[in-house]
C-alpha atoms as a PDB file:
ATOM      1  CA  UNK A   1      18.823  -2.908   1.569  1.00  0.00           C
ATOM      2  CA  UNK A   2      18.377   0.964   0.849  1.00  0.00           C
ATOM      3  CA  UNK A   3      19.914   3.534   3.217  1.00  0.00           C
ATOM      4  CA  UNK A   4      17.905   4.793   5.772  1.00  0.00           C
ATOM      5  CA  UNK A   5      18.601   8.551   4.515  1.00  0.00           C
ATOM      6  CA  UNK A   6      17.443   7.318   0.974  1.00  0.00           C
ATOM      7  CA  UNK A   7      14.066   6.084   1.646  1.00  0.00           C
ATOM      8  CA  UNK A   8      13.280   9.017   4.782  1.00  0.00           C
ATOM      9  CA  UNK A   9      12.092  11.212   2.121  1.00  0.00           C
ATOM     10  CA  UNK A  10       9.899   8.338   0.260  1.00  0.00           C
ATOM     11  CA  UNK A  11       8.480   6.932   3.863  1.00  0.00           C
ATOM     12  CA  UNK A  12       7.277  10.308   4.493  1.00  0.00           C
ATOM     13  CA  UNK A  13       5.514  11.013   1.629  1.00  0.00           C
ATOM     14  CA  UNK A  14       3.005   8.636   2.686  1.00  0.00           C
ATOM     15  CA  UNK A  15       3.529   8.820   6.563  1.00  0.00           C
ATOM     16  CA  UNK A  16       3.048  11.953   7.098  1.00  0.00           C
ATOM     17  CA  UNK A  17      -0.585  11.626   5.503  1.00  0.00           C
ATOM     18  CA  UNK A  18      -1.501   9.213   8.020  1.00  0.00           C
ATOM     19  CA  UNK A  19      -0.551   5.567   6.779  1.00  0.00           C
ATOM     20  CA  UNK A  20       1.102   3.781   9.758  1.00  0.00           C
ATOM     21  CA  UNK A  21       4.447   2.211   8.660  1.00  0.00           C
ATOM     22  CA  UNK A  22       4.282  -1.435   9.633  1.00  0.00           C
ATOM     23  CA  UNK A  23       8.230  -2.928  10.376  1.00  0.00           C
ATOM     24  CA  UNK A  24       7.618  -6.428  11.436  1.00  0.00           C
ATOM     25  CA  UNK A  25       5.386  -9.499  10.162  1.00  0.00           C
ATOM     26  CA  UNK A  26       3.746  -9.427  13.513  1.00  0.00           C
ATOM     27  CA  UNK A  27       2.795  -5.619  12.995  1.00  0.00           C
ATOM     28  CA  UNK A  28       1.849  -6.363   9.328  1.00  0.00           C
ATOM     29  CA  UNK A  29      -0.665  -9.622  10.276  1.00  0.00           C
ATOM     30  CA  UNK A  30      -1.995  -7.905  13.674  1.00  0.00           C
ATOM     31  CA  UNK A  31      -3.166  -4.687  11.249  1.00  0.00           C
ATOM     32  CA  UNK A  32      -4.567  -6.877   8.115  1.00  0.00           C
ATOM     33  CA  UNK A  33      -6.484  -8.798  11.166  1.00  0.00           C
ATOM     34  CA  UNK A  34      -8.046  -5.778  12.130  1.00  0.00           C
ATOM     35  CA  UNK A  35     -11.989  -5.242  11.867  1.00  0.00           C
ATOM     36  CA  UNK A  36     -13.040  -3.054   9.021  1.00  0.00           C
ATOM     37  CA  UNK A  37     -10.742  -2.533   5.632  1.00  0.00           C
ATOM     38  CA  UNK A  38      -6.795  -1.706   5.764  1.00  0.00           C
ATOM     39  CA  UNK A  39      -4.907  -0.540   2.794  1.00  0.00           C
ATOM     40  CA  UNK A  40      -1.451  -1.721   2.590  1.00  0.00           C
ATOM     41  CA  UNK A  41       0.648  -0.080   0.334  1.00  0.00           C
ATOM     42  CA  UNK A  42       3.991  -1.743  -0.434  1.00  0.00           C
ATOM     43  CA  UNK A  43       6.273   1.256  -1.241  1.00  0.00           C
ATOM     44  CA  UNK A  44       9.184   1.396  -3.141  1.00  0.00           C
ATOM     45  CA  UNK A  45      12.002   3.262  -4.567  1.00  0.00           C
ATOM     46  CA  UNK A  46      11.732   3.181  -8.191  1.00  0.00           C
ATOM     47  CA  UNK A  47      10.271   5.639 -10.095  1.00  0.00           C
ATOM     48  CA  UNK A  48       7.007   4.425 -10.245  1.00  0.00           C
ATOM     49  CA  UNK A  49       6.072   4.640  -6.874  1.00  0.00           C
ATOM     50  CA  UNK A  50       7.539   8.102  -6.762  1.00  0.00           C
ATOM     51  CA  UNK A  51       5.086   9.647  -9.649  1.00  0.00           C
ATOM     52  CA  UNK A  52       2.377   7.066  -9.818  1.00  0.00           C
ATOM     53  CA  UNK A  53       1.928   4.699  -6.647  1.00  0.00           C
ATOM     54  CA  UNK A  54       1.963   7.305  -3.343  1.00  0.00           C
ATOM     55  CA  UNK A  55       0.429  10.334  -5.275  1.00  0.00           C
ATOM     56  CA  UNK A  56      -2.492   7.694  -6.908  1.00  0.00           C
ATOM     57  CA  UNK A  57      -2.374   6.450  -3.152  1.00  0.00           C
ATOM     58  CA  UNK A  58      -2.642   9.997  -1.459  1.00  0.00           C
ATOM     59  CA  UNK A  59      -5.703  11.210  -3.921  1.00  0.00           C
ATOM     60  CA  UNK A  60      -7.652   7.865  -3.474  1.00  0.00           C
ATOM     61  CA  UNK A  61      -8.121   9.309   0.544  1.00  0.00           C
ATOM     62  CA  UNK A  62     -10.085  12.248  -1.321  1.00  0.00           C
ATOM     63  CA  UNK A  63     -13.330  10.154  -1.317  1.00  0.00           C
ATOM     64  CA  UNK A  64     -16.359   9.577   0.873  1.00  0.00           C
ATOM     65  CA  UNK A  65     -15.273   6.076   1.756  1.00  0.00           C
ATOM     66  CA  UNK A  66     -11.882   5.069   2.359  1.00  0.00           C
ATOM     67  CA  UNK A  67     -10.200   2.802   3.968  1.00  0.00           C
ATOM     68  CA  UNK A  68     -10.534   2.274   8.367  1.00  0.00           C
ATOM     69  CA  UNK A  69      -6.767   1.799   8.364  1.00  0.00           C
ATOM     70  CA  UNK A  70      -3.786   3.071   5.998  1.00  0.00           C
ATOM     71  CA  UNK A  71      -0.549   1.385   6.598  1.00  0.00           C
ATOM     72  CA  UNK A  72       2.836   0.770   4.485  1.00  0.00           C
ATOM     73  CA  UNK A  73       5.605  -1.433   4.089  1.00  0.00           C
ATOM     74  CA  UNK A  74       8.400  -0.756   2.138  1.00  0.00           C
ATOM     75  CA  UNK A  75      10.418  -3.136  -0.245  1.00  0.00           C
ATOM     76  CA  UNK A  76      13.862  -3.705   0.008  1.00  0.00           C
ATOM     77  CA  UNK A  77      14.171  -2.024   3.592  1.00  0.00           C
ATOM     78  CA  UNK A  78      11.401  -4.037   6.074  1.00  0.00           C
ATOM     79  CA  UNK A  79      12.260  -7.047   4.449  1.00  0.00           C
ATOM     80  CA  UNK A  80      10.101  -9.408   7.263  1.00  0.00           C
ATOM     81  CA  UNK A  81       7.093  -6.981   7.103  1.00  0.00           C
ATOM     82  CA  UNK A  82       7.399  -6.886   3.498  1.00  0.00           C
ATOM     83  CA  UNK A  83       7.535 -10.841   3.071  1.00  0.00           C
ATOM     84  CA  UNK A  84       4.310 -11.007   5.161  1.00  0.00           C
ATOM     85  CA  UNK A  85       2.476  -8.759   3.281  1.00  0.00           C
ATOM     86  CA  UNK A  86       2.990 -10.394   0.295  1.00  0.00           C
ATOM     87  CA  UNK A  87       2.049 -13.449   2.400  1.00  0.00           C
ATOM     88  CA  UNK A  88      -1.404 -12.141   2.787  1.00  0.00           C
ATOM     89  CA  UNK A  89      -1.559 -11.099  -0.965  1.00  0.00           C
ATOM     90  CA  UNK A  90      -1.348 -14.683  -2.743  1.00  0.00           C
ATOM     91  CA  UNK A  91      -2.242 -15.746  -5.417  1.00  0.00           C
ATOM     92  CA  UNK A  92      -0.747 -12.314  -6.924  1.00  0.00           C
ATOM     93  CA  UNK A  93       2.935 -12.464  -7.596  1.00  0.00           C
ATOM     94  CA  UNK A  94       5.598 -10.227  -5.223  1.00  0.00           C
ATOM     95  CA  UNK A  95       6.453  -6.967  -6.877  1.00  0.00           C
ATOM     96  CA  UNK A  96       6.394  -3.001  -5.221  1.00  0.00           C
ATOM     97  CA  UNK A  97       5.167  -0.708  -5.564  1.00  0.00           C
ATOM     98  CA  UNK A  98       1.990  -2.802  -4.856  1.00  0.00           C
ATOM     99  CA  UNK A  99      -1.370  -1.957  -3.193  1.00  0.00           C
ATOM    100  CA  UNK A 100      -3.741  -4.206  -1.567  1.00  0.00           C
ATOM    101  CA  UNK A 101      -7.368  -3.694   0.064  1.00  0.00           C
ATOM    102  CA  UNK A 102      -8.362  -6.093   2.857  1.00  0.00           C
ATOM    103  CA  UNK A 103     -11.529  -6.159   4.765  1.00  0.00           C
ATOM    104  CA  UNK A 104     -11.950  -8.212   8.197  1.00  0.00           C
ATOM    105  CA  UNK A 105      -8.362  -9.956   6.737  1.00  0.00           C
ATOM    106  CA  UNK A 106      -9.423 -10.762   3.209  1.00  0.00           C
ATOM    107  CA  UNK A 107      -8.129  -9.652   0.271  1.00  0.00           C
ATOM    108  CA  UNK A 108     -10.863  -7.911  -1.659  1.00  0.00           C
ATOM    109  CA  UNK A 109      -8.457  -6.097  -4.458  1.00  0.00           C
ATOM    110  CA  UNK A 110      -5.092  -5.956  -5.200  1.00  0.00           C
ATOM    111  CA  UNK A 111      -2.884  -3.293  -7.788  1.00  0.00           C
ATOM    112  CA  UNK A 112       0.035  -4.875  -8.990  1.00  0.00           C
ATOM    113  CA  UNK A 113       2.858  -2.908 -10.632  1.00  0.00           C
ATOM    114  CA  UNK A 114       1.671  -3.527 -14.052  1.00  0.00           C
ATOM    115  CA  UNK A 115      -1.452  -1.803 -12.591  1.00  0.00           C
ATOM    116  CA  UNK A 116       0.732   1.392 -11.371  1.00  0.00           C
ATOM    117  CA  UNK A 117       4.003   1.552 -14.086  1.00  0.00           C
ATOM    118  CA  UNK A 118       2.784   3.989 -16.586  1.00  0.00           C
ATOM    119  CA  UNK A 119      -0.778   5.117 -15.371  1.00  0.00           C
ATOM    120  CA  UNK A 120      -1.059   8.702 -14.250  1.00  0.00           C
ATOM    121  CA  UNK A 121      -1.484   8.755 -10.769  1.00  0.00           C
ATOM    122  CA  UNK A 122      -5.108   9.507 -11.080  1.00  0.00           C
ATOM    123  CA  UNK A 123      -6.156   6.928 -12.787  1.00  0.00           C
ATOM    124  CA  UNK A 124      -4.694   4.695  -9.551  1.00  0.00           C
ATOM    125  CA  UNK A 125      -6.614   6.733  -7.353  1.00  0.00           C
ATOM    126  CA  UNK A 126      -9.560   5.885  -9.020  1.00  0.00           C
ATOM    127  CA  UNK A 127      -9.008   2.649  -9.311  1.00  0.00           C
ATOM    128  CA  UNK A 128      -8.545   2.616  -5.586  1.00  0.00           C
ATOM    129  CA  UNK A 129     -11.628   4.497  -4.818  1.00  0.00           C
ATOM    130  CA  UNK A 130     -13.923   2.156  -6.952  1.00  0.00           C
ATOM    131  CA  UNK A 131     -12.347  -0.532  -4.501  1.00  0.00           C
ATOM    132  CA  UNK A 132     -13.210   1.593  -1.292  1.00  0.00           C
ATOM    133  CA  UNK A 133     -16.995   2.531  -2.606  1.00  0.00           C
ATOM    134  CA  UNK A 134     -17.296  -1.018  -3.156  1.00  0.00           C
ATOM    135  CA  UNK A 135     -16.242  -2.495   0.212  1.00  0.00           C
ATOM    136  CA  UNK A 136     -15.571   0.144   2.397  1.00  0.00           C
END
């Protein structure tokens, strides 16, 4: 598990936009339940999530649909909110960063790391807004 002073800075790049951090499986299967289409993103440390994954995240919200809810998880800190996520996100394999789209509790698209590593942030966020015009 990461210090809590490591990952303040990394939590907040997203929270302070709006996503709702989710810390427990209950909190993480009561907001993928929810009416309408959540985005979970499952942040991370590495350096992929720093220049690709929460920027890519961030500009997707610059579009005429987006998601109803925004929330987060974060690997290798909420371990149980984390492991439910994922949960919710078979048949694609664990990894972070990771972003999934759900609407009335079913997956509808998915971004796996290999999606994220080594794509400029914009091309995420477009990849994520294709996913919101589409079912959002």
């Amino acid at each position: 598990m990461y210090p809590a002073d490591l990952v303040k800075p990394m939590r907040e790049d997203l929270t302070r936009i709006g996503f709702e951090e989710l810390h427990t499986a209950e909190a993480v299967n009561t907001a993928i339940a929810k009416e309408g289409t959540t985005l979970v993103v499952v942040n991370s440390v590495c350096g992929c999530a720093a220049a690709n994954a929460r920027p890519g995240a961030r500009m997707s919200l610059d579009n005429a649909k987006k998601p109803d809810h925004i929330t987060t998880v974060f690997a290798g800190v909420d371990k149980e909110a984390v492991d439910a996520a994922r949960g919710h996100m078979v048949p694609f394999p664990p990894s972070s960063p990771c972003m999934a789209l759900f609407k009335d509790g079913e997956l509808v698209h998915m971004l796996e790391r290999h999606h994220i590593e080594g794509r400029p942030a914009e091309l995420i966020a477009e990849n994520l807004m294709d996913a919101y015009n589409a079912h959002c």
